[in-house]
N, C-alpha and C. Protein backbone atom coordinates (compact mmCIF):
# COMPACT_ATOMS: atom_id res chain seq x y z
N UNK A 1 -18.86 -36.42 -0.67
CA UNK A 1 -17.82 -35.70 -1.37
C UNK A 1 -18.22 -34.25 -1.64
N UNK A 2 -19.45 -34.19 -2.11
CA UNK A 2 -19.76 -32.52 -2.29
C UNK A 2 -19.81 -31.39 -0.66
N UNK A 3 -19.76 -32.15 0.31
CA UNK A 3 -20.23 -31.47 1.44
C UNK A 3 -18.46 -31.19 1.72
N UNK A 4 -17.84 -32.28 1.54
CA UNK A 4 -15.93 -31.92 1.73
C UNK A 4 -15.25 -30.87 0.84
N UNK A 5 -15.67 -30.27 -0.31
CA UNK A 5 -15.77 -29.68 -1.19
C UNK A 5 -15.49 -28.54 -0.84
N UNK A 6 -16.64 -27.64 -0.22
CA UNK A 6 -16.57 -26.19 0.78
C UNK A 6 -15.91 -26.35 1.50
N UNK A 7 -15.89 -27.17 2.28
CA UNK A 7 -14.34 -26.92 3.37
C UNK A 7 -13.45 -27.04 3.09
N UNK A 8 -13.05 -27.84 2.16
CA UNK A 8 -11.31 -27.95 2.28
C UNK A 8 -11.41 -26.59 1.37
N UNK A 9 -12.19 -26.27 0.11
CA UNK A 9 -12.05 -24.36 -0.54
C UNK A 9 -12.04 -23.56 0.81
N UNK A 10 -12.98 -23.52 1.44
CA UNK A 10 -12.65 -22.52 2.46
C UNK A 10 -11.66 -22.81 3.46
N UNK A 11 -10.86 -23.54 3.43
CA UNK A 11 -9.74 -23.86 4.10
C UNK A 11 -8.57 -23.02 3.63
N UNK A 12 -8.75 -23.98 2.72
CA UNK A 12 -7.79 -23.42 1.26
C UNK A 12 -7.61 -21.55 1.99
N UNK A 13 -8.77 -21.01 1.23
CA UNK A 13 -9.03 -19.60 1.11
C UNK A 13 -8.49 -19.22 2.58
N UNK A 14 -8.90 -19.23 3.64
CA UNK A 14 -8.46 -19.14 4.97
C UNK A 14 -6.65 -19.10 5.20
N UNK A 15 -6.35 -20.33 4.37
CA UNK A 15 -4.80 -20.40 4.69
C UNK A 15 -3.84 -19.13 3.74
N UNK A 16 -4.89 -18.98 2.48
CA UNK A 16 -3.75 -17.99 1.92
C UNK A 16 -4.08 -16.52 2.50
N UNK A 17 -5.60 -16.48 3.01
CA UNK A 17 -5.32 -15.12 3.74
C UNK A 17 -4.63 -14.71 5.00
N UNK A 18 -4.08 -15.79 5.59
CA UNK A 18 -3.80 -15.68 7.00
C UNK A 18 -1.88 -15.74 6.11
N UNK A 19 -1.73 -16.12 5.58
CA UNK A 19 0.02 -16.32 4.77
C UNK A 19 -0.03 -14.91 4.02
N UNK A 20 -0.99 -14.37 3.31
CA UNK A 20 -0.80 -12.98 2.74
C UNK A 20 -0.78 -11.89 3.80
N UNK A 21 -1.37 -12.30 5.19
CA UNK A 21 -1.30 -10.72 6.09
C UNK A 21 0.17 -11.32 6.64
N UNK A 22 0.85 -12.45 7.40
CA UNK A 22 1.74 -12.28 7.69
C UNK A 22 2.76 -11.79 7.08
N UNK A 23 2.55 -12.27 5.58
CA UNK A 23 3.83 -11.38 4.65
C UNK A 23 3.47 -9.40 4.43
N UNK A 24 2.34 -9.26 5.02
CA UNK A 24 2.65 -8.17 5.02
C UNK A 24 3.00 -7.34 6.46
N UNK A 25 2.85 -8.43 7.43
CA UNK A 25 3.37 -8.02 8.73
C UNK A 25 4.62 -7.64 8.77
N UNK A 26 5.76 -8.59 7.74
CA UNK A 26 6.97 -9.12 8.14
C UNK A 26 7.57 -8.08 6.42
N UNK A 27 6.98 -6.91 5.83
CA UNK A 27 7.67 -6.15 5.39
C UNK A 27 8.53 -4.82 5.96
N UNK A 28 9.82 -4.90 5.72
CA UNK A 28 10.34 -3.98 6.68
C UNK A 28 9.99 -2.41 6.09
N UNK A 29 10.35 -1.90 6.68
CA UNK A 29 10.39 -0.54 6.36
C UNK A 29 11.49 0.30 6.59
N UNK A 30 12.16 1.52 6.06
CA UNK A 30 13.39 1.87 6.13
C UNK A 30 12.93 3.61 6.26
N UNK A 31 13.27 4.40 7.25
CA UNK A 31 12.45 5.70 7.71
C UNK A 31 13.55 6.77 7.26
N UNK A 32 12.90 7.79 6.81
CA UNK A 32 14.30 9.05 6.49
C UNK A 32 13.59 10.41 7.13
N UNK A 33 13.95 10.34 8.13
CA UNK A 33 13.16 11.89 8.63
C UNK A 33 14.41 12.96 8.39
N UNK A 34 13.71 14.35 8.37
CA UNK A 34 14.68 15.62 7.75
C UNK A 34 13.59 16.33 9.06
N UNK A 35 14.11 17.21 9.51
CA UNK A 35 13.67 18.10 10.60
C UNK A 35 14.48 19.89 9.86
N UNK A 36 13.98 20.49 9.67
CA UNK A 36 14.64 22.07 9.21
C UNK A 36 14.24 22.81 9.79
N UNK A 37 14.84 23.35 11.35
CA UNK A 37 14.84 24.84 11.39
C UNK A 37 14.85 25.99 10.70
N UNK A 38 13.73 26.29 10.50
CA UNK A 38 14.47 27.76 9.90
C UNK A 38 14.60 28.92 9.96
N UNK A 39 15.79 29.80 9.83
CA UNK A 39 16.04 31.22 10.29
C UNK A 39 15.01 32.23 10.74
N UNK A 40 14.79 33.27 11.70
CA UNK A 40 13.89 33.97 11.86
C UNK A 40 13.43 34.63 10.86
N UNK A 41 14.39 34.89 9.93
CA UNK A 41 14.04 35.71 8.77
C UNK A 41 13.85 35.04 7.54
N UNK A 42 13.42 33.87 7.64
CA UNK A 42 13.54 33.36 6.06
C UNK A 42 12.43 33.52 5.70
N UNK A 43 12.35 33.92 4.82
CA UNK A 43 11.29 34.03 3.67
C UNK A 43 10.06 32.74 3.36
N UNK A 44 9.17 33.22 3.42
CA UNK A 44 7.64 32.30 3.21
C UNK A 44 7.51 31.73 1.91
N UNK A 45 7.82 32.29 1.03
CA UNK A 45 7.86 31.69 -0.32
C UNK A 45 9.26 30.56 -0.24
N UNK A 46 10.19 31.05 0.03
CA UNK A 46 11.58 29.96 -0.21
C UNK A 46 11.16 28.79 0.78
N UNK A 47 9.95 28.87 1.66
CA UNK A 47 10.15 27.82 2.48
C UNK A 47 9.02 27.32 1.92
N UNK A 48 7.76 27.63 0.77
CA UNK A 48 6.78 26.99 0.36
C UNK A 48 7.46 26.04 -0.60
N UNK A 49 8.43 26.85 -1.31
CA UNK A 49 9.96 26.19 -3.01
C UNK A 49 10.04 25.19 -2.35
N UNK A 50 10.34 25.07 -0.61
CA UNK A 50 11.46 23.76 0.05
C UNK A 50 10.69 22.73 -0.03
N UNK A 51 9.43 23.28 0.26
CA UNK A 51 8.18 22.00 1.10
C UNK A 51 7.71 21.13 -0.36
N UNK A 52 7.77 22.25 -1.59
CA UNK A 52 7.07 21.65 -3.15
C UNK A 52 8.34 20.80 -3.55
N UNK A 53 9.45 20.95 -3.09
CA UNK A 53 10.14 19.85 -3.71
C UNK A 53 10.13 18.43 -2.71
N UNK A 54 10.05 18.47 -1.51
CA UNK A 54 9.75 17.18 -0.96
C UNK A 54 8.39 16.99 -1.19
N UNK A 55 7.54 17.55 -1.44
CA UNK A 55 6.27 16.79 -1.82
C UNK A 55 6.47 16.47 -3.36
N UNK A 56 7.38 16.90 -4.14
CA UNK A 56 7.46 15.88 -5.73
C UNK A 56 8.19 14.97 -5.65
N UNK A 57 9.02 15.51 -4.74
CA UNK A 57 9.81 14.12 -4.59
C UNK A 57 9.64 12.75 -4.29
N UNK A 58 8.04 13.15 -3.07
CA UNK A 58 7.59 12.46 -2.61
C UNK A 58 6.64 11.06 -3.37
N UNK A 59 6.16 11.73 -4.97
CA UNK A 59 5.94 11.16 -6.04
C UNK A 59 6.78 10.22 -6.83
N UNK A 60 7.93 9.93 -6.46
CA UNK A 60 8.56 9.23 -7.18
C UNK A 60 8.46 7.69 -6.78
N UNK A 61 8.95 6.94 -7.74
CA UNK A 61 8.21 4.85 -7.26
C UNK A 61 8.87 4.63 -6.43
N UNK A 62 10.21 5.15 -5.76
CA UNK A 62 11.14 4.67 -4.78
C UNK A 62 10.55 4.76 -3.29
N UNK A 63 9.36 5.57 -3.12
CA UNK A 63 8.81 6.09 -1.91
C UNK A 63 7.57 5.31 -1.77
N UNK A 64 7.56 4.64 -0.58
CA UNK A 64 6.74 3.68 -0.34
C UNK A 64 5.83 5.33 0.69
N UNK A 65 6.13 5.83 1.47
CA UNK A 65 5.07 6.66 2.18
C UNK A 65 5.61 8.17 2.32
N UNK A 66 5.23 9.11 2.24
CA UNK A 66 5.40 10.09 2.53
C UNK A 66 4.12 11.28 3.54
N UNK A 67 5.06 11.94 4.34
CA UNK A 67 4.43 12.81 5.32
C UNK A 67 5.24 13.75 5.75
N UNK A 68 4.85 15.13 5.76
CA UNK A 68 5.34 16.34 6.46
C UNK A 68 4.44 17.00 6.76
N UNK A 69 4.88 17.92 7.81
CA UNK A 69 4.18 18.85 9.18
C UNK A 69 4.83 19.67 9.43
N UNK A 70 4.11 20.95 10.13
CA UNK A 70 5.17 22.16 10.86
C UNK A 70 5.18 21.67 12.32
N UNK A 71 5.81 22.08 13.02
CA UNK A 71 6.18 21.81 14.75
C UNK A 71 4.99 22.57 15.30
N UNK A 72 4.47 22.10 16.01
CA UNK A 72 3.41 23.12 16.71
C UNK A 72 3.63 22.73 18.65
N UNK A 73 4.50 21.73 18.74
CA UNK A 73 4.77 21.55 20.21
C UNK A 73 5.46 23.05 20.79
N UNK A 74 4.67 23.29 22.04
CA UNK A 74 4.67 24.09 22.94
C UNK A 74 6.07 24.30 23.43
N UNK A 75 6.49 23.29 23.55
CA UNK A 75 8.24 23.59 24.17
C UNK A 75 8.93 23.94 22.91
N UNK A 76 8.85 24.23 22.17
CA UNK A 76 9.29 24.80 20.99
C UNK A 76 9.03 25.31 20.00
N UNK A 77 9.06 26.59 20.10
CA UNK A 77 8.49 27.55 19.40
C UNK A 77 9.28 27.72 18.30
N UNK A 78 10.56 27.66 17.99
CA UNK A 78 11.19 27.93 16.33
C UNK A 78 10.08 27.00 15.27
N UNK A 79 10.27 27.85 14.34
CA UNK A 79 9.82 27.55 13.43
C UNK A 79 10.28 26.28 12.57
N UNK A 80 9.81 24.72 12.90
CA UNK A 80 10.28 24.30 11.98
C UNK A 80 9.57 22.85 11.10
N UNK A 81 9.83 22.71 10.37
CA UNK A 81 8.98 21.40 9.10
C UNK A 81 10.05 20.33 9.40
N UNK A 82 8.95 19.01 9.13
CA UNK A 82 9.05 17.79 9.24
C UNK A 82 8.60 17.01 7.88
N UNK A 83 9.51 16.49 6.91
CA UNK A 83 9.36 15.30 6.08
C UNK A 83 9.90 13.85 6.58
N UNK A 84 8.81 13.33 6.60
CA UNK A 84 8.98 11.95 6.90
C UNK A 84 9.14 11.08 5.39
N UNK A 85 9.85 10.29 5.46
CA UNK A 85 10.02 9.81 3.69
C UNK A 85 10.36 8.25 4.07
N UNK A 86 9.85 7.33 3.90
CA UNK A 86 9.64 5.47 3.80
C UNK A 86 10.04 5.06 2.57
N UNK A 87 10.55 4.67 3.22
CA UNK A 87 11.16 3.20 1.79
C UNK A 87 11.08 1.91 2.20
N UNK A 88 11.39 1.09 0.99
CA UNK A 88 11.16 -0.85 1.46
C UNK A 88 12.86 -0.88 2.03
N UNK A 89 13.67 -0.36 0.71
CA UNK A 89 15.10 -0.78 1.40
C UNK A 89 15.74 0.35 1.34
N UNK A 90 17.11 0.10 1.69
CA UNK A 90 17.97 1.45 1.99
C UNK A 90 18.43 1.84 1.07
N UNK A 91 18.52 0.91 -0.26
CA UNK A 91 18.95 1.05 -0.99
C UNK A 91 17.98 1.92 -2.37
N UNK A 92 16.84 1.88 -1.84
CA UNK A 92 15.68 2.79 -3.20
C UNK A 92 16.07 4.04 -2.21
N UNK A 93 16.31 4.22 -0.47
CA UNK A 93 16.69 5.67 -0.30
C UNK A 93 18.12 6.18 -1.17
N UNK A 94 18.97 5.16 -1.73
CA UNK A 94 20.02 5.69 -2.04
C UNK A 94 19.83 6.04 -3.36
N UNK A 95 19.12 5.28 -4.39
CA UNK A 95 18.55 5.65 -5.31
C UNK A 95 17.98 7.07 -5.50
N UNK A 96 16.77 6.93 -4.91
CA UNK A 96 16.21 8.82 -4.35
C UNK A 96 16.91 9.49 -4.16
N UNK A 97 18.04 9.66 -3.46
CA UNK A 97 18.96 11.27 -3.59
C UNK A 97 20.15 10.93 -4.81
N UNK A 98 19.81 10.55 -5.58
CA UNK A 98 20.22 10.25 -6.84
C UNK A 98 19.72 11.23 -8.27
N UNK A 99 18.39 11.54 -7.32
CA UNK A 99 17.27 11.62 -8.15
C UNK A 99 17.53 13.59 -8.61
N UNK A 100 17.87 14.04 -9.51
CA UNK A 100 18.20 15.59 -10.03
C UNK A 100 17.07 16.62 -9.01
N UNK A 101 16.15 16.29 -8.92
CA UNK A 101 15.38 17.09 -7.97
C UNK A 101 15.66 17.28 -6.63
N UNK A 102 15.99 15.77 -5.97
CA UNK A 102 16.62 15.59 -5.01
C UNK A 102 18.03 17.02 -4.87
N UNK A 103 19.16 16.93 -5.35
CA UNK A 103 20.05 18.19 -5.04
C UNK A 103 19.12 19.68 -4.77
N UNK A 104 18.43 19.68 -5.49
CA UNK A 104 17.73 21.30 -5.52
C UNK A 104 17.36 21.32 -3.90
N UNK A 105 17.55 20.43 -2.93
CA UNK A 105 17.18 20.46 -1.26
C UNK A 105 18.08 21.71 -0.77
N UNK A 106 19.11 20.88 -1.27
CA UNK A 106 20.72 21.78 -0.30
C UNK A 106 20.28 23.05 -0.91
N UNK A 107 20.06 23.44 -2.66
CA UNK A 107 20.13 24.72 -2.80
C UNK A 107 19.28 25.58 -1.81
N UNK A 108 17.98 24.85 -2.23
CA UNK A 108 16.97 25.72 -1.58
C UNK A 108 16.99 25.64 -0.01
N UNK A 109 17.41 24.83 0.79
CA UNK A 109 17.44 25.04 2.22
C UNK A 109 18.69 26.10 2.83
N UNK A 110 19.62 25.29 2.08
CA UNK A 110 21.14 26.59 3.02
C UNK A 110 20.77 28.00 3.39
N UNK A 111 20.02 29.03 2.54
CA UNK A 111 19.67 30.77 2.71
C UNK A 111 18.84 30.18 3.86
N UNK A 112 18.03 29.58 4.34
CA UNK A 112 16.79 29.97 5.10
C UNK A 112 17.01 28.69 6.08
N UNK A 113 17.64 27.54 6.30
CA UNK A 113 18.14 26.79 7.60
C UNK A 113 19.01 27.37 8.40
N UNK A 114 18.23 27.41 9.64
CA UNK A 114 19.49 27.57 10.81
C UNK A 114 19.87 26.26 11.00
N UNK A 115 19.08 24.98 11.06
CA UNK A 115 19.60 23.15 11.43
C UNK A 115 19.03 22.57 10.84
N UNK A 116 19.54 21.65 10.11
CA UNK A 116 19.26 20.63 9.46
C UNK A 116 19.42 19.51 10.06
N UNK A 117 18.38 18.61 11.07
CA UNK A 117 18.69 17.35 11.40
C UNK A 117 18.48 16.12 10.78
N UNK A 118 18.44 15.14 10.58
CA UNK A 118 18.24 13.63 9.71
C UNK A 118 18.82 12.44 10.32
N UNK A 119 17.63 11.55 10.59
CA UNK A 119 17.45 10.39 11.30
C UNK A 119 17.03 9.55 10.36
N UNK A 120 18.10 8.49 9.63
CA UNK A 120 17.49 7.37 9.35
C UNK A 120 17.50 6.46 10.14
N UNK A 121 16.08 5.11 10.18
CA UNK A 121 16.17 4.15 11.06
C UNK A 121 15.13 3.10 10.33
N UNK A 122 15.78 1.50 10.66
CA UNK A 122 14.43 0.82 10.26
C UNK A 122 13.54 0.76 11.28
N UNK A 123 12.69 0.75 10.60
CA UNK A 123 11.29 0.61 11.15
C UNK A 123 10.99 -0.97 12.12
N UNK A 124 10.68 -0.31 13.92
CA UNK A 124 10.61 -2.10 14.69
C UNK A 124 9.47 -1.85 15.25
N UNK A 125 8.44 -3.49 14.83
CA UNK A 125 6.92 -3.03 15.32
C UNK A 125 6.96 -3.97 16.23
């Protein structure tokens, strides 16, 4: 009986780690990318204002991941930033532009966007 003891525990232990990674295999993810061109002439400071509000925003509990970048690909030289923004459901993204900080985007982007693109999609691994 003491030698059956360790195995069926390490069985045990074995089965809930192999049930805890699949549940984290099988969490979806919900993607909000924003792409902003912006004008030849826009201003360096209004576009640092743009970038500090998606990175606070990016602080809020509704945001499972956040990431942004400037474009540095060769076939395209305009100038433009990338926020990537994750959520669990579509519904904490709907929450988030809910959020009073959230509006201050449109203010601060309209003077200094030439395009504003946005791709939501769930996430397929």
């Amino acid at each position: 009986m003491k030698k059956i003891f360790p195995i069926l525990l390490l069985t045990v232990i074995l089965l809930l780690l192999k049930t805890s990674v699949n549940a984290q295999n099988t969490t979806k993810t919900f993607r909000h990318i924003v792409t902003i061109t912006f004008k030849e002439d826009a201003n360096a400071d209004s576009i640092k204002a743009l970038d500090d509000v998606y990175i606070g925003l990016s602080k809020n509990t509704m945001v499972k991941d956040f990431e942004w970048g400037v474009n540095t690909s060769s076939r395209d030289t305009t100038l433009k930033h990338v926020y990537v923004t994750s959520f669990t459901t579509k519904e904490d993204m709907d929450s988030y532009k809910k959020v009073p900080l959230y509006s201050s985007l449109f203010k601060l982007s309209s003077p200094v966007a030439a395009e504003v693109t946005v791709v939501d999609y769930w996430v397929n691994k």
